[in-house]
N, C-alpha and C. Protein backbone atom coordinates (compact mmCIF):
# COMPACT_ATOMS: atom_id res chain seq x y z
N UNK A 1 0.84 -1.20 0.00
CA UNK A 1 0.00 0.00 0.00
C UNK A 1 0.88 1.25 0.00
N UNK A 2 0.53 2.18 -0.81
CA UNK A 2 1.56 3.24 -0.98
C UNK A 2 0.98 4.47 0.17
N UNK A 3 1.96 4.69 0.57
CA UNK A 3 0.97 5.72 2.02
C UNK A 3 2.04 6.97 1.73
N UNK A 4 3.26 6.89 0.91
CA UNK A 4 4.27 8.17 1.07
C UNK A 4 4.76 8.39 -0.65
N UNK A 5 4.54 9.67 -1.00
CA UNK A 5 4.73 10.22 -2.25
C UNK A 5 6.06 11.19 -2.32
N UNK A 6 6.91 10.82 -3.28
CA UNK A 6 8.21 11.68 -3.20
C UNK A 6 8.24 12.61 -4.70
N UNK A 7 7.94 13.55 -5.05
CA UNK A 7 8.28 14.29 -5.34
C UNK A 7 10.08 14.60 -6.35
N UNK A 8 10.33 14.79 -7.24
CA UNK A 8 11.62 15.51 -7.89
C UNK A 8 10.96 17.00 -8.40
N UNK A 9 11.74 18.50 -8.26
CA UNK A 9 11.56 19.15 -8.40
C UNK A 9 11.77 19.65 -9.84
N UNK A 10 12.79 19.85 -10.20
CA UNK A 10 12.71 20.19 -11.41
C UNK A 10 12.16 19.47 -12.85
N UNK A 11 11.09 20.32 -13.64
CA UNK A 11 10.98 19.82 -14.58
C UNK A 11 9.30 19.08 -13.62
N UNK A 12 8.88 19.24 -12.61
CA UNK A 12 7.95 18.26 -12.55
C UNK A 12 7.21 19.66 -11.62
N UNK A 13 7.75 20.02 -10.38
CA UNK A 13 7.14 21.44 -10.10
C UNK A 13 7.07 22.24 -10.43
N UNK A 14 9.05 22.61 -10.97
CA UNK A 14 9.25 23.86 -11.35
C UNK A 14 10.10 23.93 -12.73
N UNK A 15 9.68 24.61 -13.42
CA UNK A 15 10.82 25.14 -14.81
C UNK A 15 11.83 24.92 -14.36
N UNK A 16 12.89 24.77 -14.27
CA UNK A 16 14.66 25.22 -13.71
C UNK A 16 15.11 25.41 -15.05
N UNK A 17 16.44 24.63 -15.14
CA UNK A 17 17.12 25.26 -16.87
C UNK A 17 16.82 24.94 -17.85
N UNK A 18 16.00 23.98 -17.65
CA UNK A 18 15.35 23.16 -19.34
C UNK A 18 14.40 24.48 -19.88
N UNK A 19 14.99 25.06 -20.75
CA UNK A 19 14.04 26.25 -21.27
C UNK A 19 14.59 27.39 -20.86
N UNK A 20 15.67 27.39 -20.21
CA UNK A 20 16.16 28.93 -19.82
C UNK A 20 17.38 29.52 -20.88
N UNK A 21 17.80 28.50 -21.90
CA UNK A 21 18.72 29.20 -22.38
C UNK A 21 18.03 30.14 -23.39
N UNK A 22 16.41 30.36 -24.01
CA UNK A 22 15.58 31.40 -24.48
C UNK A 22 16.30 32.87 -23.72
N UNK A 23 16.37 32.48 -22.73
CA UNK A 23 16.52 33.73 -22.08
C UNK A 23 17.60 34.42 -21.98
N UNK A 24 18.57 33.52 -21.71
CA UNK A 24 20.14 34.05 -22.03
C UNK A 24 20.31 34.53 -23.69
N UNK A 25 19.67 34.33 -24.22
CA UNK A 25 20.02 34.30 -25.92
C UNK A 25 19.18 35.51 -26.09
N UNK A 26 17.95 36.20 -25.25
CA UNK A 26 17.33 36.98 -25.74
C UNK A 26 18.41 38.67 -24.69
N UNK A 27 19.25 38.02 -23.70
CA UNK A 27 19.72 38.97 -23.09
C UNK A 27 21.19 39.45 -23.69
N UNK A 28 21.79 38.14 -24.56
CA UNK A 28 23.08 38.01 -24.70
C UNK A 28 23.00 38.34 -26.50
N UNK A 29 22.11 37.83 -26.97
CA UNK A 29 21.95 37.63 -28.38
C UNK A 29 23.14 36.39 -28.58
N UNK A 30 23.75 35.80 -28.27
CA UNK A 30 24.03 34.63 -28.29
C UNK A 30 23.30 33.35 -28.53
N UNK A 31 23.76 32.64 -29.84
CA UNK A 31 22.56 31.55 -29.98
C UNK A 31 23.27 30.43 -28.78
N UNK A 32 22.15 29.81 -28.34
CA UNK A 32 23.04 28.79 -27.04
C UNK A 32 21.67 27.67 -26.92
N UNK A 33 22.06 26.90 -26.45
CA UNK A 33 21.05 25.65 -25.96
C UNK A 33 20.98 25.10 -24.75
N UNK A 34 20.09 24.46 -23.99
CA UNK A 34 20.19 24.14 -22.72
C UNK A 34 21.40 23.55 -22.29
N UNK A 35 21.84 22.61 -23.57
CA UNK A 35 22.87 21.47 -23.58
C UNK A 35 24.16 22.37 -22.56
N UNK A 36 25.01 23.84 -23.16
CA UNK A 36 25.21 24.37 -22.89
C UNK A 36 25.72 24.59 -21.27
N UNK A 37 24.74 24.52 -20.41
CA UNK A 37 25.28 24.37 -19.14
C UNK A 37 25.23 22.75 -18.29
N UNK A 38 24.89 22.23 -18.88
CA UNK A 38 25.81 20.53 -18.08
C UNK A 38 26.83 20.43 -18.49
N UNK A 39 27.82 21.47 -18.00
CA UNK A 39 29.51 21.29 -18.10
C UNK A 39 29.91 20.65 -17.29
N UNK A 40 31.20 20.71 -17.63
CA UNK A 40 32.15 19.45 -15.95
C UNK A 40 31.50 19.72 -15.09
N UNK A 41 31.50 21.01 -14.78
CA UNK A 41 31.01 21.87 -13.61
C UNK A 41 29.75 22.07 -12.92
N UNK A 42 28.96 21.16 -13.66
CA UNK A 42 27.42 20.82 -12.73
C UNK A 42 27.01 19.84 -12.25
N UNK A 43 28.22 18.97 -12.43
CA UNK A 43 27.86 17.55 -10.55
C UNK A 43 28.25 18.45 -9.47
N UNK A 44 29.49 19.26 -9.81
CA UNK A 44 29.88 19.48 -8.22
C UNK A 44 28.81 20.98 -7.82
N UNK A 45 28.53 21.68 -8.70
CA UNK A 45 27.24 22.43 -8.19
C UNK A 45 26.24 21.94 -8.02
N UNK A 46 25.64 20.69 -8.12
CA UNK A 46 24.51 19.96 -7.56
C UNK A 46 25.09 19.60 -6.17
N UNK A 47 26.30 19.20 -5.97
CA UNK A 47 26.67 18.58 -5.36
C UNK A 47 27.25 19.58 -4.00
N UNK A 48 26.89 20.72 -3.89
CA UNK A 48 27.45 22.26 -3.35
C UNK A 48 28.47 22.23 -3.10
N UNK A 49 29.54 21.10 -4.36
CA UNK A 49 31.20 21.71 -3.78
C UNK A 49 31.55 22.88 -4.83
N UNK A 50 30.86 23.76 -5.10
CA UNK A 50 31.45 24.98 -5.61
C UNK A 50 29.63 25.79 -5.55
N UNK A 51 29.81 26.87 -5.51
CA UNK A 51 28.61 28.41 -5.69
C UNK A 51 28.54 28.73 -7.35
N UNK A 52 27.07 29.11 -7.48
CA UNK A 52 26.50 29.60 -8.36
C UNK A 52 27.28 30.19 -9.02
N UNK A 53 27.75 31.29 -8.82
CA UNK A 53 28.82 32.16 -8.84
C UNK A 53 30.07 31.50 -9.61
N UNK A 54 30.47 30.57 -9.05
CA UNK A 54 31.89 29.88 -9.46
C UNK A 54 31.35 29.16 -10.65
N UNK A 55 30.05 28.53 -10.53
CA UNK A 55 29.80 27.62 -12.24
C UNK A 55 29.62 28.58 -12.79
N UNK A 56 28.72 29.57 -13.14
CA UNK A 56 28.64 31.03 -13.83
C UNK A 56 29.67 31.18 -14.31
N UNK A 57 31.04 31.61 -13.25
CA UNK A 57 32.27 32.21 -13.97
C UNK A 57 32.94 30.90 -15.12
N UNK A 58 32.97 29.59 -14.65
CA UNK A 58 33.62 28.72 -15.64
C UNK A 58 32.63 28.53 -16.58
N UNK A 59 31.69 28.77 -16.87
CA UNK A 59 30.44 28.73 -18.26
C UNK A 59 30.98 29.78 -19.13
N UNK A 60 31.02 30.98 -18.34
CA UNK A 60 31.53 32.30 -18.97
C UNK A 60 33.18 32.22 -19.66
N UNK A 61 34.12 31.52 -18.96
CA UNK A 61 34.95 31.59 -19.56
C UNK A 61 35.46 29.90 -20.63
N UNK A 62 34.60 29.25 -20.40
CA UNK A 62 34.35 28.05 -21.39
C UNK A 62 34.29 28.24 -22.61
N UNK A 63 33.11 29.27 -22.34
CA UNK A 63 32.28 30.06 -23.65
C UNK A 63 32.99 31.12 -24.59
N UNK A 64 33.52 31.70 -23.70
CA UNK A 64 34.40 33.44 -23.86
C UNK A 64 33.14 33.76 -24.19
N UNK A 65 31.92 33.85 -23.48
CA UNK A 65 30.96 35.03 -23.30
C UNK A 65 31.37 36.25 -22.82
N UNK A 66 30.75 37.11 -23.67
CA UNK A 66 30.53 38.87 -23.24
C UNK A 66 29.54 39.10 -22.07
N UNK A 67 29.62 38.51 -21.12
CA UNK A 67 28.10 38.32 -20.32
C UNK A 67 28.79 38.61 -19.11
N UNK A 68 28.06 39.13 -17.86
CA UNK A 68 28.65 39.16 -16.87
C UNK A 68 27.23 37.90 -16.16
N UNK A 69 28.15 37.62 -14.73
CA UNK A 69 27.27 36.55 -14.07
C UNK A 69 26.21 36.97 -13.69
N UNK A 70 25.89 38.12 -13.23
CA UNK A 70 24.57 38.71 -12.64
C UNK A 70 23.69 38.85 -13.96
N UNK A 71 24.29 38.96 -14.96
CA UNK A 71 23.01 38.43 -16.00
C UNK A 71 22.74 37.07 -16.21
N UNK A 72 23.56 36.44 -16.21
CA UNK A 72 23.31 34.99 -16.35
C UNK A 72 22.79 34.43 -15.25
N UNK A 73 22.41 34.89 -13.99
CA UNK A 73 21.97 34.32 -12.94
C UNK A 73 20.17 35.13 -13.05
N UNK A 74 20.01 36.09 -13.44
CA UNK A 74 19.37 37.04 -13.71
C UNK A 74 18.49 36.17 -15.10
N UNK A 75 19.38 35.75 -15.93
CA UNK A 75 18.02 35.24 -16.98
C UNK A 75 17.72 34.03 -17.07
N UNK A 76 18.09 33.17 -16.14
CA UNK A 76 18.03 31.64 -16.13
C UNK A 76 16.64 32.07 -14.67
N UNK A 77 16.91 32.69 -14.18
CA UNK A 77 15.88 33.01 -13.00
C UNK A 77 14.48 32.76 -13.86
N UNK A 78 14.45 33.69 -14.69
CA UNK A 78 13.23 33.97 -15.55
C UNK A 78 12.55 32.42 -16.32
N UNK A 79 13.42 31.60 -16.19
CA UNK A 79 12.67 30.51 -16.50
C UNK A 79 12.27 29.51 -15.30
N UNK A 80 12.79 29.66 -13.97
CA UNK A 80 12.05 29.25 -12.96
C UNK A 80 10.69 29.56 -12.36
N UNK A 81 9.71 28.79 -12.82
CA UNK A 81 8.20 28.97 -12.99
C UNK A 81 7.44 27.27 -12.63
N UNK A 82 6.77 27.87 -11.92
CA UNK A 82 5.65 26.87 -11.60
C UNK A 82 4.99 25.30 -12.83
N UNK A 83 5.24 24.29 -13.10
CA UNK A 83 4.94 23.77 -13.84
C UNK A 83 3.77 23.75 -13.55
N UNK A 84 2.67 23.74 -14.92
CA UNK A 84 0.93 24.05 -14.38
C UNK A 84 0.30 23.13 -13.69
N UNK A 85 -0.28 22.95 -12.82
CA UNK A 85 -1.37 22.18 -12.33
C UNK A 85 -0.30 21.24 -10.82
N UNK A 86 0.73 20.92 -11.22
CA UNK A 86 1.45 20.45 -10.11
C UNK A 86 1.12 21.04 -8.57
N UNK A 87 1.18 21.64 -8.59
CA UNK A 87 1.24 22.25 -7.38
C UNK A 87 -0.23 21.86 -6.70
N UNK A 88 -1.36 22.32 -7.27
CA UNK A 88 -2.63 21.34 -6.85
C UNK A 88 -2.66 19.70 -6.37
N UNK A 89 -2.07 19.30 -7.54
CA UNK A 89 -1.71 18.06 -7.09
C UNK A 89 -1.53 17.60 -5.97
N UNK A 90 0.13 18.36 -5.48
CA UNK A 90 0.83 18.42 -4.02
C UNK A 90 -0.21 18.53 -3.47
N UNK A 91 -0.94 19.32 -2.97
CA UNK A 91 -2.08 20.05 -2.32
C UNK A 91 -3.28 18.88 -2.21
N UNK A 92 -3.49 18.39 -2.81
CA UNK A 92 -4.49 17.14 -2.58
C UNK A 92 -3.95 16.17 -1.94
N UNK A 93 -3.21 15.84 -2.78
CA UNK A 93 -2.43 14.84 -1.98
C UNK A 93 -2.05 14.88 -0.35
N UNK A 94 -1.85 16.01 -0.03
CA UNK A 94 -1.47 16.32 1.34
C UNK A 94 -2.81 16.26 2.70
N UNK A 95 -3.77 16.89 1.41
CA UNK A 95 -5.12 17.13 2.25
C UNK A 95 -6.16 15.66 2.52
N UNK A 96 -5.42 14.83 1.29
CA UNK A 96 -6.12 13.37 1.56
C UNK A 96 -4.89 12.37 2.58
N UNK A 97 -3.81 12.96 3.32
CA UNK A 97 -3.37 12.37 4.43
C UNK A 97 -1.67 11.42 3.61
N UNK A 98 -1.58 11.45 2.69
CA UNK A 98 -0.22 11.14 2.35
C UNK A 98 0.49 12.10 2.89
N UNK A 99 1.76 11.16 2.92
CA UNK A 99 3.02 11.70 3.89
C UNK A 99 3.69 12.04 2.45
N UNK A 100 4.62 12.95 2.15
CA UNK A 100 5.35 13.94 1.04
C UNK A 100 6.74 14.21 1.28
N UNK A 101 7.16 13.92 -0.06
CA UNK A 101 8.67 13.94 0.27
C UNK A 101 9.02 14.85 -0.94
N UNK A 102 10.13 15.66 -0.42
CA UNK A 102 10.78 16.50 -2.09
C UNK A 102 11.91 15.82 -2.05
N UNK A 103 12.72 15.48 -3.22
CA UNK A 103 14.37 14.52 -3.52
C UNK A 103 14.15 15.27 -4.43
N UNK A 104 15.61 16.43 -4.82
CA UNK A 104 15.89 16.64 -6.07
C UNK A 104 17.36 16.83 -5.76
N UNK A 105 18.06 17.07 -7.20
CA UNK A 105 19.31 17.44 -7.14
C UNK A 105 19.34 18.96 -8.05
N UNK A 106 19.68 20.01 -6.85
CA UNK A 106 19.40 21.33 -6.78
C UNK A 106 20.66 22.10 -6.24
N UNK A 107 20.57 23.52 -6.71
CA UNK A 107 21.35 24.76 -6.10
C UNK A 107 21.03 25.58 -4.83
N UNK A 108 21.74 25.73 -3.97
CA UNK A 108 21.17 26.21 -2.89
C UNK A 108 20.67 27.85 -3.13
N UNK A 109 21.27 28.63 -4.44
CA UNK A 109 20.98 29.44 -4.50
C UNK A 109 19.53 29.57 -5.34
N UNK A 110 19.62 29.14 -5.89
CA UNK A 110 18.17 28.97 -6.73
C UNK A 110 17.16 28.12 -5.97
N UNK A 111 17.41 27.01 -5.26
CA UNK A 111 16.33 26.91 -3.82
C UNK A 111 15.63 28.23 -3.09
N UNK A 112 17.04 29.56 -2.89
CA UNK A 112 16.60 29.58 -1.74
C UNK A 112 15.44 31.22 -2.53
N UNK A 113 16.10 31.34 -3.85
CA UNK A 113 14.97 32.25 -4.88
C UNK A 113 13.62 31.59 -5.03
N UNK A 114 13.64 30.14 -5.46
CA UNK A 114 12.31 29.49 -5.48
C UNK A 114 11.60 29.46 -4.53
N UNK A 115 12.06 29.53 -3.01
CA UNK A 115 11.25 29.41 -2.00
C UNK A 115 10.92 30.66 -1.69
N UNK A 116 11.52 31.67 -2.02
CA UNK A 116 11.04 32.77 -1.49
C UNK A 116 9.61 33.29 -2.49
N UNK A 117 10.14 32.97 -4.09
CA UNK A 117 8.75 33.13 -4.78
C UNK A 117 7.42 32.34 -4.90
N UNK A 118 7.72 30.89 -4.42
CA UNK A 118 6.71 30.23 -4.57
C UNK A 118 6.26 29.15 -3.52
N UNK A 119 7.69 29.16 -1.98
CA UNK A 119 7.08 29.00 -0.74
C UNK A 119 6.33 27.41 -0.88
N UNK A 120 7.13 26.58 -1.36
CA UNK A 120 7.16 25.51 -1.55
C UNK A 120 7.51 24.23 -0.13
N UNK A 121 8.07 24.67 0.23
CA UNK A 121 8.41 23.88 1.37
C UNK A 121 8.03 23.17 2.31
N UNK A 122 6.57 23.74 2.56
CA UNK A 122 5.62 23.57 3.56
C UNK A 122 4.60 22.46 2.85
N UNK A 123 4.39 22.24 1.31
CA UNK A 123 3.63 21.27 1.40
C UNK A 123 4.06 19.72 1.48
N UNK A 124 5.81 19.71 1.59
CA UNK A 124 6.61 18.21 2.24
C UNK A 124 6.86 18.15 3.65
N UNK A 125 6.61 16.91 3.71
CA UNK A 125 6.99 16.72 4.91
C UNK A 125 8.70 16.55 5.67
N UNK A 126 9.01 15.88 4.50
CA UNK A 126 10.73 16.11 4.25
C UNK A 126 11.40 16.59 3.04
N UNK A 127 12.28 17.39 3.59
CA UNK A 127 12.76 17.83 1.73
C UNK A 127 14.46 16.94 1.97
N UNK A 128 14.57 17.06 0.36
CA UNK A 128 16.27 16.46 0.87
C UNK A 128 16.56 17.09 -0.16
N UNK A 129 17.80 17.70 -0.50
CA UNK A 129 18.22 18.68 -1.51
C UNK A 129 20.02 18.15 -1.85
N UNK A 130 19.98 17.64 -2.74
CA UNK A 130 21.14 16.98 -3.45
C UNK A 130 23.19 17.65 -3.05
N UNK A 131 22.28 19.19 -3.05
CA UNK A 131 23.73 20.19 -2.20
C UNK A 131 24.00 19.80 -0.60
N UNK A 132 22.85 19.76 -0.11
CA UNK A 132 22.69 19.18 1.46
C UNK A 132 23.36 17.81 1.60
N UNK A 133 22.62 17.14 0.90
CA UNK A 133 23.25 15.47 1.24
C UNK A 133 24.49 15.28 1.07
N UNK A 134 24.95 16.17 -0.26
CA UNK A 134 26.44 15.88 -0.63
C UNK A 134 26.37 14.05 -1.73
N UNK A 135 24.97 14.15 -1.88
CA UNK A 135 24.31 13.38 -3.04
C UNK A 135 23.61 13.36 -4.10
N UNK A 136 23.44 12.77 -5.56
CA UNK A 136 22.80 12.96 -6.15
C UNK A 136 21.97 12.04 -6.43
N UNK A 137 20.85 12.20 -7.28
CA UNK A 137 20.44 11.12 -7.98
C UNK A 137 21.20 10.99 -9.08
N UNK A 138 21.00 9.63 -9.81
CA UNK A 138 20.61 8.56 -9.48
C UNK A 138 21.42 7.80 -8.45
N UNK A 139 22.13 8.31 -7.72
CA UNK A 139 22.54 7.68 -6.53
C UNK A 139 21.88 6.68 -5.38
N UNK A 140 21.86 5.72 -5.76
CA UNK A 140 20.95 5.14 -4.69
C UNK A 140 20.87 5.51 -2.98
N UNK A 141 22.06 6.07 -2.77
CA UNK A 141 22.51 6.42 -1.07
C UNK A 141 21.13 7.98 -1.14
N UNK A 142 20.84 8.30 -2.39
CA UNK A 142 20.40 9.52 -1.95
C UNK A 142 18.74 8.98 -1.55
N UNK A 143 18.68 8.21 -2.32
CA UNK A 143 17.09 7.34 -2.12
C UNK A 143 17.23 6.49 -0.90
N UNK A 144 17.96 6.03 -0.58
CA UNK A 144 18.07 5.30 0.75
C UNK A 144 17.92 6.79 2.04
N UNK A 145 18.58 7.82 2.31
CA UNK A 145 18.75 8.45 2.46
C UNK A 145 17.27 9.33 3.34
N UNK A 146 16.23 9.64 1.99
CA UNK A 146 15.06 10.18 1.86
C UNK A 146 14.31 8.97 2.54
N UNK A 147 14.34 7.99 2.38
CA UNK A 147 13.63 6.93 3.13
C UNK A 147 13.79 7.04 4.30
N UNK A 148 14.85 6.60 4.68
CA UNK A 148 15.09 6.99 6.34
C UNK A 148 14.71 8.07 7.39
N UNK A 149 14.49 9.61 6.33
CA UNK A 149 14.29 10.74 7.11
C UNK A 149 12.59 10.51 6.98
N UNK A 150 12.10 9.59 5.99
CA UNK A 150 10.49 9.92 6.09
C UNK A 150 10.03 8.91 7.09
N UNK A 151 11.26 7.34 7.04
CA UNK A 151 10.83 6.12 8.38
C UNK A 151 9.68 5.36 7.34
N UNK A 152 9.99 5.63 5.95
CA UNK A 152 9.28 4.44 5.46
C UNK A 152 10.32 3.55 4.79
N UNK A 153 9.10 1.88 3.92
CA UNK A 153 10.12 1.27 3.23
C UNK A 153 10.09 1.72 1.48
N UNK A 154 10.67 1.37 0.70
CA UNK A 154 10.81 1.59 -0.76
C UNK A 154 9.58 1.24 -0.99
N UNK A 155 8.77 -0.07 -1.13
CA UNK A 155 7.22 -0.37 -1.38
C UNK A 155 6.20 0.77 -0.94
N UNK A 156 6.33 1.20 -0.18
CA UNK A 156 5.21 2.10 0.78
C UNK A 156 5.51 3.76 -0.33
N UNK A 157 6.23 3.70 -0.74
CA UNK A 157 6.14 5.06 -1.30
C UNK A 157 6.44 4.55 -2.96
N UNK A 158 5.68 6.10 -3.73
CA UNK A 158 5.34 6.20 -5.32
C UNK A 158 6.61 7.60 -5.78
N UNK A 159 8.01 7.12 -6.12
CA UNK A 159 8.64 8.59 -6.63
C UNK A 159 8.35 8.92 -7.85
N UNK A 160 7.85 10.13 -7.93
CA UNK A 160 7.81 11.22 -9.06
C UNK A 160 9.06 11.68 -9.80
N UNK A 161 9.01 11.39 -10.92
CA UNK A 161 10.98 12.20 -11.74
C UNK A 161 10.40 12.43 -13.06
N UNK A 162 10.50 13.01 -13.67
CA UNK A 162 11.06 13.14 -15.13
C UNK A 162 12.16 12.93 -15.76
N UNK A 163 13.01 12.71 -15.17
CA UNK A 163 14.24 11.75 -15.64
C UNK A 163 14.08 10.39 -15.42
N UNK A 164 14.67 9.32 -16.58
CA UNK A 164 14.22 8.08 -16.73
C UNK A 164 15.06 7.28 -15.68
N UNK A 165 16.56 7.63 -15.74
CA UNK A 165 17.48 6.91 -15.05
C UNK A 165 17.44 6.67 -13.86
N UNK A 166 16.50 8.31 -13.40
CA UNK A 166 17.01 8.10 -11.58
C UNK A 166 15.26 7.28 -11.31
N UNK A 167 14.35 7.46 -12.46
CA UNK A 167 12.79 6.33 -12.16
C UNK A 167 13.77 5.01 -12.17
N UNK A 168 14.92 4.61 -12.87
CA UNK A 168 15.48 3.20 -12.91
C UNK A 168 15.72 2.86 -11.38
N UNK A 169 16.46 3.86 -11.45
CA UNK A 169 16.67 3.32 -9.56
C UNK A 169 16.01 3.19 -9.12
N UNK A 170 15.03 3.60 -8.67
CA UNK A 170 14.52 3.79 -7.71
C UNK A 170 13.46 2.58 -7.92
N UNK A 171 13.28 2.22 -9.05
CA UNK A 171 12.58 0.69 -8.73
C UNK A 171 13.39 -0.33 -8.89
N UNK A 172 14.51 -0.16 -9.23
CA UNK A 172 15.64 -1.40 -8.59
C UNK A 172 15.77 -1.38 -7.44
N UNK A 173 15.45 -0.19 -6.24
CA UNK A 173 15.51 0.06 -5.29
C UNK A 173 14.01 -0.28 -4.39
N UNK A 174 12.46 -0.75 -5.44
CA UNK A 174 11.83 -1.37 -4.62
C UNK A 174 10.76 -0.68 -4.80
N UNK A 175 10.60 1.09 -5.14
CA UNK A 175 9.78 1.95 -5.49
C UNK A 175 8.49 1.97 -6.38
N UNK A 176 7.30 1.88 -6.33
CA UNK A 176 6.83 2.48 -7.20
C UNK A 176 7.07 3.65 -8.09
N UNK A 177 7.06 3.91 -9.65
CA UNK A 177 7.20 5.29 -9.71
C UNK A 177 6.22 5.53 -10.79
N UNK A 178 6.24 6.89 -11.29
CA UNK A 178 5.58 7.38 -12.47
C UNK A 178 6.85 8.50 -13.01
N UNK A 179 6.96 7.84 -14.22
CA UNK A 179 7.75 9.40 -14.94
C UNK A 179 7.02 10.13 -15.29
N UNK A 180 7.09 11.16 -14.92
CA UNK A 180 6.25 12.65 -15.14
C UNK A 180 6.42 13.40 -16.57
N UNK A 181 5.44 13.31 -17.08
CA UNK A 181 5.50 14.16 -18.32
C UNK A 181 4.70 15.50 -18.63
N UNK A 182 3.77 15.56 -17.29
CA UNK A 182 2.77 16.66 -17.48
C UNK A 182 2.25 16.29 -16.11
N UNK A 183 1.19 17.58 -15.56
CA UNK A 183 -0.26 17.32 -14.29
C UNK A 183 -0.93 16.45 -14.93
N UNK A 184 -1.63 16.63 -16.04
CA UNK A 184 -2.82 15.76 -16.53
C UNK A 184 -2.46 14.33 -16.95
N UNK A 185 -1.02 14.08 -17.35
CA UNK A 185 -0.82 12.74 -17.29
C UNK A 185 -0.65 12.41 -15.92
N UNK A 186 -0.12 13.13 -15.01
CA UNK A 186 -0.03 12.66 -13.72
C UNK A 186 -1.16 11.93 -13.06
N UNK A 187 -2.19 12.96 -13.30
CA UNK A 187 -3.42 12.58 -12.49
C UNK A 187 -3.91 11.19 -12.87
N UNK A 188 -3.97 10.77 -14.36
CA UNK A 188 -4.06 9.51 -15.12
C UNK A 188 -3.28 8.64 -14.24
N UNK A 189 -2.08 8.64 -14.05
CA UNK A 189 -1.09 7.48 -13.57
C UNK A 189 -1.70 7.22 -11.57
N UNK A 190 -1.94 8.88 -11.63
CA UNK A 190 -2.23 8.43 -10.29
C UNK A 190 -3.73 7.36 -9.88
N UNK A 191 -4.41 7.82 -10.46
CA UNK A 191 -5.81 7.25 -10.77
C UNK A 191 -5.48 5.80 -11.11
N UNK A 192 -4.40 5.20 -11.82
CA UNK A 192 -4.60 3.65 -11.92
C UNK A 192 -3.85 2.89 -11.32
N UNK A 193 -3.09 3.61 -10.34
CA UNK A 193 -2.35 3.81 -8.84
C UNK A 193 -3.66 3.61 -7.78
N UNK A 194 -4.97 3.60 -8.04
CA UNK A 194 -6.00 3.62 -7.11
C UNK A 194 -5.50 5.01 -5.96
N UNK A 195 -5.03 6.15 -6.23
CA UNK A 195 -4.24 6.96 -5.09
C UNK A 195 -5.34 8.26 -5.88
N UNK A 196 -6.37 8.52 -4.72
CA UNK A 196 -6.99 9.79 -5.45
C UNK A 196 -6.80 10.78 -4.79
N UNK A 197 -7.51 11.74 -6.12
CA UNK A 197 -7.11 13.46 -5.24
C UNK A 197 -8.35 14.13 -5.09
């Protein structure tokens, strides 16, 4: 019986960079692609052994962009946005008595912008944040990890991702999951999950 729902943030709550390089290209006139920033340099900023700031500057000089970092921190912002209908979701889910978990692999600086605009925090019961743990997904230690702080087993909970690899784990690891492609497919998967909202 699934009694605990985990959550991945990006791409399933919130916009993050998938779609932000529009924005750098409309500030920079630089043609660029998301591809663009998964340089060397974004395990260990998931991973908070280096600041926003420090991946910024090695993007910038990777690139030999004309850009300073406060724009580039400045227009990647602009694509951090609410994915539609998610957030309801959370919200049902919570109000029909599931226990809620957030697992993502995130920036502490752009956490701590998202929470201030959209105050997210409060509808989990545990968050675990990939800079914190000093883990990522698909890491299994990070899913073992989130289990322990919620005191359930892998069966008892359904993880949410839009990435395929870290849904691999996590049912080699015992999980129910759904890869997320939208709210309205969500609600579908949840519905034949027998898990209503």
């Amino acid at each position: 019986m699934i009694t605990t729902i985990i959550f991945d943030i990006g791409e399933v709550y919130l916009h993050l960079l998938v779609g932000s390089a529009k924005y750098v290209q409309q500030k920079t006139g630089i043609p660029v692609s998301d591809y663009y920033f998964y340089d060397k340099e974004f395990d260990p900023l998931m991973l908070g052994q280096i600041t926003e700031h420090e991946y910024w500057e090695a993007i910038i000089k990777k690139n030999s962009w004309n850009i300073s970092i406060e724009d580039l921190k400045e227009s990647v912002r602009k694509n951090f946005k609410e994915v539609k209908g998610t957030r309801k979701i959370i919200e049902d889910l919570r109000q029909k008595g599931y226990k809620l978990g957030l697992l993502s692999n995130h920036v502490k600086e752009w956490v701590e912008y998202c929470e201030i605009n959209y105050k997210y925090h409060n509808l989990f019961h545990e968050v675990v944040y990939s800079y914190e743990a000093g883990l990522s997904k698909p890491n299994p230690d990070i899913f073992l990890f989130i289990l322990k702080k919620l005191k359930v087993k892998p069966e008892e909970c359904l993880f949410i991702d839009d990435y395929i690899k870290n849904i691999e784990t996590a049912k080699d690891l015992g999980f129910n999951t759904i890869q997320f492609i939208s709210a309205a497919d969500l609600k579908k998967q949840l519905k034949q999950l027998k898990i209503k909202l």
